[in-house]
Protein backbone atom coordinates (compact mmCIF):
# COMPACT_ATOMS: atom_id res chain seq x y z
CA UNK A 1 -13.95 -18.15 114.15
CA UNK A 2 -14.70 -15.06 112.12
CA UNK A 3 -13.48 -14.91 108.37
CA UNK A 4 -13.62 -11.73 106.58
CA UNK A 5 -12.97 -12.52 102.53
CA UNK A 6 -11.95 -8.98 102.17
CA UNK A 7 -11.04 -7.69 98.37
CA UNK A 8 -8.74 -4.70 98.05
CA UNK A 9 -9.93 -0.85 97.44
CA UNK A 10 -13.29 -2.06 98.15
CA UNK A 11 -16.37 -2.08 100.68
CA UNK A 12 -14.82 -4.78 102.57
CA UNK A 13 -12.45 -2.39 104.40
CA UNK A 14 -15.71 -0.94 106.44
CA UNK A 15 -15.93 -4.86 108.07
CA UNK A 16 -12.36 -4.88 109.35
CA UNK A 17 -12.62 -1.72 110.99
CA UNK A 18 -16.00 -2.68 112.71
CA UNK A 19 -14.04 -5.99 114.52
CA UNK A 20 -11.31 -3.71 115.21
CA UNK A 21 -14.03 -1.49 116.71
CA UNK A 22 -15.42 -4.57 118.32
CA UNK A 23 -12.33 -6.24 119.64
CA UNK A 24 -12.77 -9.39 117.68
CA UNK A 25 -10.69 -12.23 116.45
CA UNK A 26 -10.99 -12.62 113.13
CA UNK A 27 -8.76 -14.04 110.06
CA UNK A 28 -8.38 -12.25 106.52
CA UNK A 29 -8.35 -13.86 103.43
CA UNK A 30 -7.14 -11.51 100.69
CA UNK A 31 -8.51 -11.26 97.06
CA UNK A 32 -7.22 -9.17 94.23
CA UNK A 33 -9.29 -7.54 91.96
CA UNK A 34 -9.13 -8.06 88.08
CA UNK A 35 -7.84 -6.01 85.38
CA UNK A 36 -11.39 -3.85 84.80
CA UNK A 37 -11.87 -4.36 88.61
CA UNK A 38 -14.47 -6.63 88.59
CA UNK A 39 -14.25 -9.28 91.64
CA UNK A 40 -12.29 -12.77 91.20
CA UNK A 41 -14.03 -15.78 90.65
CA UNK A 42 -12.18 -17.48 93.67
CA UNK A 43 -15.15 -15.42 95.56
CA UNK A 44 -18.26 -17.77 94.16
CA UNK A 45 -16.80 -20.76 95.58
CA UNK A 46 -17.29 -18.89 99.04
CA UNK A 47 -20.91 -17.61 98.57
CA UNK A 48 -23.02 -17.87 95.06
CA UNK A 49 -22.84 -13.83 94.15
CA UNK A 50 -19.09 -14.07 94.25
CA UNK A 51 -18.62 -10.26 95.85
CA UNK A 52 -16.96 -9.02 98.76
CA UNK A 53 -17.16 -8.23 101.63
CA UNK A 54 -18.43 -12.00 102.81
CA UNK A 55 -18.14 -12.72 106.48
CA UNK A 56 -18.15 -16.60 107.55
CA UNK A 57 -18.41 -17.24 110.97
CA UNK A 58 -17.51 -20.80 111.90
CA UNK A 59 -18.85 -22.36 114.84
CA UNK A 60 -16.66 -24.50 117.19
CA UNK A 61 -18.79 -27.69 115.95
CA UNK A 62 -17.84 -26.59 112.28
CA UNK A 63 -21.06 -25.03 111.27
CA UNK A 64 -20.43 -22.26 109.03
CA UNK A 65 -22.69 -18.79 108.60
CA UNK A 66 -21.40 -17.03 105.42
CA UNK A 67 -23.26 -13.52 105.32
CA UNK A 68 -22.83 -10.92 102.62
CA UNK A 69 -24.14 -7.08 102.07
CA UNK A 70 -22.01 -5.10 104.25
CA UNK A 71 -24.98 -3.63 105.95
CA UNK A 72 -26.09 -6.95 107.02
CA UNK A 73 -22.78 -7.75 108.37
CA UNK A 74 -22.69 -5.01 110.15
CA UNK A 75 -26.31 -5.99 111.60
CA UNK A 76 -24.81 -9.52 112.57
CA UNK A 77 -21.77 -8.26 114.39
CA UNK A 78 -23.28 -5.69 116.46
CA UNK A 79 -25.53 -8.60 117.29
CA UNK A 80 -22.83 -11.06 118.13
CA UNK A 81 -21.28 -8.20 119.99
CA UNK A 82 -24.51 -7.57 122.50
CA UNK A 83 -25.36 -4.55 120.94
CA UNK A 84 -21.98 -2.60 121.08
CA UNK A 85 -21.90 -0.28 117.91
CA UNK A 86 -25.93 -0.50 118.28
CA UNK A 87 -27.49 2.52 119.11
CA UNK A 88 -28.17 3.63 122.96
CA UNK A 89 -32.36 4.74 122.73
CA UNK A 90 -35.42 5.04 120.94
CA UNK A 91 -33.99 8.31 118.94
CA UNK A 92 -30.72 7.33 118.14
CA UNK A 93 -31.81 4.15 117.03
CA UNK A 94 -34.19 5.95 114.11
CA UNK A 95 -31.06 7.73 113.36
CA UNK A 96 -29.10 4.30 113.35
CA UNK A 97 -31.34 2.80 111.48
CA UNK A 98 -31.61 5.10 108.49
CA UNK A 99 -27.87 6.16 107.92
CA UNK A 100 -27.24 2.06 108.47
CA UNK A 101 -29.42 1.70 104.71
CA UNK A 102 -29.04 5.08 103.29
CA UNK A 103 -24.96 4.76 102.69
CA UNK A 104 -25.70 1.83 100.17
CA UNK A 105 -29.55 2.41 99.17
CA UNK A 106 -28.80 6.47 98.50
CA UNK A 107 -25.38 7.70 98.28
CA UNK A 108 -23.98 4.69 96.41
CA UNK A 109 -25.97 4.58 93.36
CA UNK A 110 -25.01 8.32 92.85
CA UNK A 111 -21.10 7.48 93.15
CA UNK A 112 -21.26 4.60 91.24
CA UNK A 113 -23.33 6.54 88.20
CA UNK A 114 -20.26 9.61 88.75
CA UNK A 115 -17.98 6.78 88.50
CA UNK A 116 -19.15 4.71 85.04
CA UNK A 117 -20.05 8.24 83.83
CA UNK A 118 -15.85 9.25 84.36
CA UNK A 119 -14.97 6.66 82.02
CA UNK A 120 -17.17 7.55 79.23
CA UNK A 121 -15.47 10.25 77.11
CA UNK A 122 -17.70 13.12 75.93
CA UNK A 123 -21.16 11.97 76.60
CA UNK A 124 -19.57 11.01 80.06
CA UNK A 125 -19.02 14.40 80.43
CA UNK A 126 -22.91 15.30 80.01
CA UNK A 127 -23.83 12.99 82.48
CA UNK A 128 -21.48 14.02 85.21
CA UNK A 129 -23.19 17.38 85.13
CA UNK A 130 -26.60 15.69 85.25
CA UNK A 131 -25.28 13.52 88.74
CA UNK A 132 -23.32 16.02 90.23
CA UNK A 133 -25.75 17.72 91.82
CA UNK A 134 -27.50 14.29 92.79
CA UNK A 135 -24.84 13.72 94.73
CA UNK A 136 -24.53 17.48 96.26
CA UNK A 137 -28.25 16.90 97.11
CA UNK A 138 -26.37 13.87 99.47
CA UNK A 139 -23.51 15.87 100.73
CA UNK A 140 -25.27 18.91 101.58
CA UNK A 141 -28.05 16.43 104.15
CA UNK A 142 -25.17 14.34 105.51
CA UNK A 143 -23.53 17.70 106.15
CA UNK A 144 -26.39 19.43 107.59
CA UNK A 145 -27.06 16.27 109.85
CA UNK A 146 -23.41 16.34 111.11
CA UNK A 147 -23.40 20.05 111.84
CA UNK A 148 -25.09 18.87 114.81
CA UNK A 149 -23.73 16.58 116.32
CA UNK A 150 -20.80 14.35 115.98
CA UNK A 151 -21.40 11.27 114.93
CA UNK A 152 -24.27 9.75 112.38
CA UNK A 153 -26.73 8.20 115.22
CA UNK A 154 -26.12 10.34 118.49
CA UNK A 155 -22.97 11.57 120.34
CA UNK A 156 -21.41 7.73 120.39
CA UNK A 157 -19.63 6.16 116.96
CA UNK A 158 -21.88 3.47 115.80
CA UNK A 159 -22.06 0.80 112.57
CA UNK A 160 -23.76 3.50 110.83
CA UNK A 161 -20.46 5.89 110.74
CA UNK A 162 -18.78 2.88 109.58
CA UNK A 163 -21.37 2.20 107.07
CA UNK A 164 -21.67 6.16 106.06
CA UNK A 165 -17.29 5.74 105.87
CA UNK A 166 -16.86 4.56 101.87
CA UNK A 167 -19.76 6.50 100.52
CA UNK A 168 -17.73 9.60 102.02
CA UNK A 169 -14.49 8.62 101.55
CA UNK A 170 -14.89 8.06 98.07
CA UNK A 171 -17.11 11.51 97.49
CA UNK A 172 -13.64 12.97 99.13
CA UNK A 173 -11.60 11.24 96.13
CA UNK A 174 -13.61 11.58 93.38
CA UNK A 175 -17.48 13.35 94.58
CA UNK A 176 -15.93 16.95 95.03
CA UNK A 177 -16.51 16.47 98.79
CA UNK A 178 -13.89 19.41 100.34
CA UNK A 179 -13.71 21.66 103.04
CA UNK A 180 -16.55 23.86 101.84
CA UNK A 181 -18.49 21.16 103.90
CA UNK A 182 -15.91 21.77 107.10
CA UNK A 183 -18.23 19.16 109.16
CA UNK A 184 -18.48 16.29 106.94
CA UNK A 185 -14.83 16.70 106.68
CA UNK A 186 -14.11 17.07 110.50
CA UNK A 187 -15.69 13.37 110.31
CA UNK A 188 -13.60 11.84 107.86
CA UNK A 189 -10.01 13.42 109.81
CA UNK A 190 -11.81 12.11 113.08
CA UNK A 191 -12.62 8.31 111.97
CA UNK A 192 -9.29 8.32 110.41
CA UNK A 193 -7.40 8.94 113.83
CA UNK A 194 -8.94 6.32 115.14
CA UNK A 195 -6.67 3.61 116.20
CA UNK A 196 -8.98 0.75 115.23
CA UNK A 197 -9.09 2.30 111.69
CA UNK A 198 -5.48 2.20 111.72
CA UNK A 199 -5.32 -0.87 112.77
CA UNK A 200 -7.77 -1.74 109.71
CA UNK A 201 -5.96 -0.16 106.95
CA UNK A 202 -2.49 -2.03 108.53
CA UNK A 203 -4.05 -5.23 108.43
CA UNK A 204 -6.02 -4.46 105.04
CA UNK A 205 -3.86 -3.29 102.81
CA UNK A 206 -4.14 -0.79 100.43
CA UNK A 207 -6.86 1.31 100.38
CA UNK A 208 -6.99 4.41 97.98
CA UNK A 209 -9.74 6.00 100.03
CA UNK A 210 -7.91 6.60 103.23
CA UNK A 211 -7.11 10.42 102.38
């Protein structure tokens, strides 16, 4: 049995869509964030670092696997899966591989410095115009690489378009990602007609990202 310990407006919506994706069972136990939107403590008693998402997978003898980075989920489903959402050959799987660890080890840092930098007033204001074009340094390669072709790793959708989804998403909402990057956009409508995305955001609750 697969349990996602999903918390709302957060990472953890990439993990439903991949077992939507993936066909899987799975169960959803919901957390709520706190007042300055730092993660409950109900989360530690699940796995030391208390942060979402977490994935347990219990075994039919009881044996539980609790794995956390959403990356690394990703990893383990597409393993569990045999491969599906893996990349097809030697060249896609390069491409798999890198956009798999760039949407948390690149873009991420950038959106999260934008963000903290928002809620500083004045000297916030300084420092957004020192990251912003950090983060158009990001949006202009992730455009230029879906110019190309369609999806992040090949002509297939793959755990690294799920993985690239929230850096993006949230570059739409608060990065100054727009249609002056028509390709990067034509991704976002595209993943969000997707009916296991729907089914994801039904199932997950609100998400202010889905725009």
């Amino acid at each position: 049995m697969l349990i996602v310990h999903h918390l709302n407006n957060s990472r953890s919506q990439r993990i439903l869509w991949m077992l939507e994706e993936l066909g899987l069972d799975y169960e959803i136990r919901r957390y709520r964030r706190n007042s300055d939107m730092s993660a409950p403590k109900e989360l530690k008693a699940i796995h030391p670092l208390g942060k979402s998402p977490i994935l347990e997978d219990i075994s039919a003898e009881g044996e539980r696997t609790a794995v956390v980075e959403t990356g690394a989920i990703c990893d383990y489903l597409v393993e569990r899966a045999n491969g599906r959402l893996g990349p097809d050959d030697a060249s896609d799987r390069i491409l798999y591989r890198q956009f798999l660890h760039y949407a948390e080890g690149s873009v991420m840092p950038v959106l999260l410095a934008m963000l903290v930098a928002s809620k500083i007033p004045i000297m916030g204001r300084a420092a957004i115009k020192r990251v912003q074009p950090m983060l158009d340094t990001h949006l202009d390669f992730v455009e230029s690489q879906l110019a190309s072709r369609q999806w992040f790793a090949g002509e297939r959708i793959t755990a690294a378009d799920i993985m690239m989804s929230f850096p993006l998403e949230a570059a739409r909402a608060r990065g100054g990602l727009g249609r002056a990057r028509p390709a990067t956009t034509a991704w976002l409508d595209r993943i969000h007609t997707r009916p296991a995305y729907i089914a994801a955001l039904e199932k997950g609750g609100p998400y202010a990202f889905a725009t």
